[in-house]
C-alpha atoms as a PDB file:
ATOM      1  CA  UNK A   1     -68.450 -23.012 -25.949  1.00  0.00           C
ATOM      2  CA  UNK A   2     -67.804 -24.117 -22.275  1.00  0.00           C
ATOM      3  CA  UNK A   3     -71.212 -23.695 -20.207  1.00  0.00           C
ATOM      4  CA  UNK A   4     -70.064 -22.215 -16.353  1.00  0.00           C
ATOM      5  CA  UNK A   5     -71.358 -21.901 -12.728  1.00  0.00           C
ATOM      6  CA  UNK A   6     -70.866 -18.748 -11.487  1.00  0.00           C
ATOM      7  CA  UNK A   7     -72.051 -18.945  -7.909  1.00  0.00           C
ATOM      8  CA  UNK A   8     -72.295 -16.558  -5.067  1.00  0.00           C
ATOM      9  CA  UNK A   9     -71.317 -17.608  -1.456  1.00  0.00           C
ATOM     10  CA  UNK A  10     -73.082 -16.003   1.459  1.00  0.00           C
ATOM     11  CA  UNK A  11     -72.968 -15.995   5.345  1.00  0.00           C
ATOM     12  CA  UNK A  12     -75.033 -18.436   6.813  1.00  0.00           C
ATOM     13  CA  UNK A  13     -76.796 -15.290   8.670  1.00  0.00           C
ATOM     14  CA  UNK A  14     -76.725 -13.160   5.381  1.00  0.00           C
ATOM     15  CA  UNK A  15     -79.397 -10.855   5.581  1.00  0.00           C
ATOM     16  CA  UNK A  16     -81.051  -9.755   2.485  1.00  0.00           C
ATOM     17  CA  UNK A  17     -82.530  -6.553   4.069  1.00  0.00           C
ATOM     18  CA  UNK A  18     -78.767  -5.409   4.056  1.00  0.00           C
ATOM     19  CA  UNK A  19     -79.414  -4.806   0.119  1.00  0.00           C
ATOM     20  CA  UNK A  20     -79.259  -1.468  -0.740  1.00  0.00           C
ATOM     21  CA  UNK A  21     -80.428  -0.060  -3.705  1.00  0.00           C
ATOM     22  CA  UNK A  22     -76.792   0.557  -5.074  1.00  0.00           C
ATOM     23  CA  UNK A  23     -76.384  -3.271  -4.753  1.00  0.00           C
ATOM     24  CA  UNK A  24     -79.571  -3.985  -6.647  1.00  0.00           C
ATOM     25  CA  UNK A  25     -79.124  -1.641  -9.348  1.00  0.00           C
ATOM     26  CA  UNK A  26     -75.682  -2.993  -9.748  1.00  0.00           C
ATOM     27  CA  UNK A  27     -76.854  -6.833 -10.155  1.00  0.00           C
ATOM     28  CA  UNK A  28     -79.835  -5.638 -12.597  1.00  0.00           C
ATOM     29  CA  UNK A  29     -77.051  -4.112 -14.964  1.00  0.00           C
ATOM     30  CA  UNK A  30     -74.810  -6.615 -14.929  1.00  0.00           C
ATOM     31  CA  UNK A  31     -77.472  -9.134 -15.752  1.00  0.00           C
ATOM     32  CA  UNK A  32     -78.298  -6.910 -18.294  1.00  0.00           C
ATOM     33  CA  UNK A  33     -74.938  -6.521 -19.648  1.00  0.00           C
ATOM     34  CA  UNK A  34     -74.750 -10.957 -19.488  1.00  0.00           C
ATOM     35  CA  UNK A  35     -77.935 -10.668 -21.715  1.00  0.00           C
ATOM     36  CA  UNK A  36     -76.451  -8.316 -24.016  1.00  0.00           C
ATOM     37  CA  UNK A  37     -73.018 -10.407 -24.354  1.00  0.00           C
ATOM     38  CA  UNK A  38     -75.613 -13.585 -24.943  1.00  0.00           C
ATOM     39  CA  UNK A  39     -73.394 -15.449 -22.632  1.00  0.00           C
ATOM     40  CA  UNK A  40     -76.122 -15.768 -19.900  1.00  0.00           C
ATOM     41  CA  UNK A  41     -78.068 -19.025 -19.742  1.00  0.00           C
ATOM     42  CA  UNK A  42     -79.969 -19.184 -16.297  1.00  0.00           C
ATOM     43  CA  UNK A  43     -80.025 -17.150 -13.425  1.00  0.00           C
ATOM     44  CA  UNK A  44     -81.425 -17.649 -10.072  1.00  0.00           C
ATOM     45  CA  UNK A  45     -81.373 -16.867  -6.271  1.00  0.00           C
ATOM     46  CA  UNK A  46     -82.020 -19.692  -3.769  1.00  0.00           C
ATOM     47  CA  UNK A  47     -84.176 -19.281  -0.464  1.00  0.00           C
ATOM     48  CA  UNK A  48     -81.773 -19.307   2.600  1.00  0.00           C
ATOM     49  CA  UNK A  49     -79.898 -22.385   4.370  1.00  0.00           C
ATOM     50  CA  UNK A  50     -81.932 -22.705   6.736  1.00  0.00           C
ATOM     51  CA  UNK A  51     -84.813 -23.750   4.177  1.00  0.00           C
ATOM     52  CA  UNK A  52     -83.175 -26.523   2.703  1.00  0.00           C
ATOM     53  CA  UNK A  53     -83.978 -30.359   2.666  1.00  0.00           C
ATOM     54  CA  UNK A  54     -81.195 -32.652   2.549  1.00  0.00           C
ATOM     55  CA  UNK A  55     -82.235 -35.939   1.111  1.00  0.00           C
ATOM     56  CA  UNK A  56     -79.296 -38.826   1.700  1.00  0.00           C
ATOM     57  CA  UNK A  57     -79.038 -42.353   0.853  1.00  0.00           C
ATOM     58  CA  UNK A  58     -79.601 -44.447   4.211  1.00  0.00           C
ATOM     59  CA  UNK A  59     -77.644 -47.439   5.450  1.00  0.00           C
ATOM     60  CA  UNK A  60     -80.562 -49.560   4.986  1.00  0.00           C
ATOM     61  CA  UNK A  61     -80.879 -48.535   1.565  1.00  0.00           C
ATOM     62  CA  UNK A  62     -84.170 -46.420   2.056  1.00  0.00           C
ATOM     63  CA  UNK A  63     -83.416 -42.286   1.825  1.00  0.00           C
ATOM     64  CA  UNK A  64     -83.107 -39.799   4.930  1.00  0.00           C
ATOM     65  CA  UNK A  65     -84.989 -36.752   4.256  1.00  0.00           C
ATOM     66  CA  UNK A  66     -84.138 -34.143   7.110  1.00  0.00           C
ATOM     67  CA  UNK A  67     -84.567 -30.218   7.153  1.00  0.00           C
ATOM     68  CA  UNK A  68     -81.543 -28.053   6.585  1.00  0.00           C
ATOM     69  CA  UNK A  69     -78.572 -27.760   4.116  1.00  0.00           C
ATOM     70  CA  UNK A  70     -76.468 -30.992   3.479  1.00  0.00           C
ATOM     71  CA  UNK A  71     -73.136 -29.575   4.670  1.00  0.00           C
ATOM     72  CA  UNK A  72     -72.745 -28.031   8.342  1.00  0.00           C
ATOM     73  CA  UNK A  73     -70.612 -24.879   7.037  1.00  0.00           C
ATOM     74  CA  UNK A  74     -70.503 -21.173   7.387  1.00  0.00           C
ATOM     75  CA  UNK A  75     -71.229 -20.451   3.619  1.00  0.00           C
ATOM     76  CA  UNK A  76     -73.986 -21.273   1.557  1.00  0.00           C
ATOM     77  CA  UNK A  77     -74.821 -20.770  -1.898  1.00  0.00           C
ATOM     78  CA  UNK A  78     -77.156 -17.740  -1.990  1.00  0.00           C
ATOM     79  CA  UNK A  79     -77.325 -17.653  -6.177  1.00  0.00           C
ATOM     80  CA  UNK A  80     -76.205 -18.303  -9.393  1.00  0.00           C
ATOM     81  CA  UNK A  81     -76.119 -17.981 -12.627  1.00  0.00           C
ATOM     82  CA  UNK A  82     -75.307 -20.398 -15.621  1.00  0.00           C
ATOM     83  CA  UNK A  83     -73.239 -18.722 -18.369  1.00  0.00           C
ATOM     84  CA  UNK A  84     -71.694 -19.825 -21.861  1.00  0.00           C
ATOM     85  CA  UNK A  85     -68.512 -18.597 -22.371  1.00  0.00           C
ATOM     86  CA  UNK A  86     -65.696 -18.870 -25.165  1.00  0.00           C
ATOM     87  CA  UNK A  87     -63.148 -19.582 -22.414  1.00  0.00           C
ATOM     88  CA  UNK A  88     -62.487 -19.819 -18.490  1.00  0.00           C
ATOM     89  CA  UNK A  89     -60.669 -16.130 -18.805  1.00  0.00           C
ATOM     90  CA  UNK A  90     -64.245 -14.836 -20.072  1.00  0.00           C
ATOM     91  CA  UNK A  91     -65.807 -16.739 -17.233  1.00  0.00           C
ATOM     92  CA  UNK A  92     -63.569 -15.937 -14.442  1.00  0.00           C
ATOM     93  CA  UNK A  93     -64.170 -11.964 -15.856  1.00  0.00           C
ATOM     94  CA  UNK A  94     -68.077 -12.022 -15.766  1.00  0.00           C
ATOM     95  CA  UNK A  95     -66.993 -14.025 -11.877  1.00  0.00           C
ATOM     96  CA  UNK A  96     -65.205 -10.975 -11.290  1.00  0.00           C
ATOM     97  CA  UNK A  97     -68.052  -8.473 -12.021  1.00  0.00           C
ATOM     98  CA  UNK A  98     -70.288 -11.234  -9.820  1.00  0.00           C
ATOM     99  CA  UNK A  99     -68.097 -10.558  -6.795  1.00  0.00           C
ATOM    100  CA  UNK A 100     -68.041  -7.011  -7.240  1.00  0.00           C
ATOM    101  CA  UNK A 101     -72.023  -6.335  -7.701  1.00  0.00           C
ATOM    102  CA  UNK A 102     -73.062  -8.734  -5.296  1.00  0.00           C
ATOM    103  CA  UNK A 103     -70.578  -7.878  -2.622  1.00  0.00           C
ATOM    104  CA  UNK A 104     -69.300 -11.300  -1.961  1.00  0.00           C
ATOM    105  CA  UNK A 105     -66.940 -14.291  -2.667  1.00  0.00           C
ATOM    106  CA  UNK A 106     -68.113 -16.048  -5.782  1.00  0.00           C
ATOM    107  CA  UNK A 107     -66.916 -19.801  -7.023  1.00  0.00           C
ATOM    108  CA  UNK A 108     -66.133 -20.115 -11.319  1.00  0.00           C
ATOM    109  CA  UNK A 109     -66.532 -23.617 -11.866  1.00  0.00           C
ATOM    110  CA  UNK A 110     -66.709 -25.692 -15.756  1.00  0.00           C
ATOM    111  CA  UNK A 111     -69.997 -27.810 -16.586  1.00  0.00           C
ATOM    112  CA  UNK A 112     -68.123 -31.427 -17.640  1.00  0.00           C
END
């Protein structure tokens, strides 16, 4: 079986005090129901954007640590979660139930 990242995008100024109790309930069960299909391998929520430490590879050949995320964008990755699945139908489905109980755009991508 294909391992997945299923992650969730979120505003730069996402604010997590937003989350209702609907939308926590609804991410418990379907974490529940990923544990019950066995497909679930790791899950995890990240600290916001503006928490990050980009580490680069400087011209001099030394590293560049600086605070912040490594891309200037309007989306970060807020979570994810690391799923086996028999095929990238079943992964794009447990994507779909992502988007739904976390209220936001989520990116299905294949572990080479």
């Amino acid at each position: 079986m294909t391992q997945y990242l299923v992650a969730i995008h979120l505003p730069d100024n996402y604010d997590p005090s937003k989350e209702d109790a609907a939308m926590i309930r609804d991410i418990d069960a379907l974490n529940e129901e990923m544990v019950a299909a066995g497909i679930r391998l790791f899950v995890g929520g990240l600290n916001p954007v503006s928490k990050a430490i980009s580490v680069r590879a400087a011209p001099d050949g030394g590293l560049l640590v600086t605070d912040g995320p490594y891309l200037e964008t309007k989306e970060h990755v807020g979570g994810f979660w690391v799923l086996e699945c028999a095929s990238k139908d079943e992964a794009v489905e447990w994507g779909r139930k992502a988007a739904i109980a976390c209220r936001a755009p989520v990116e299905v991508r294949a572990f080479n």
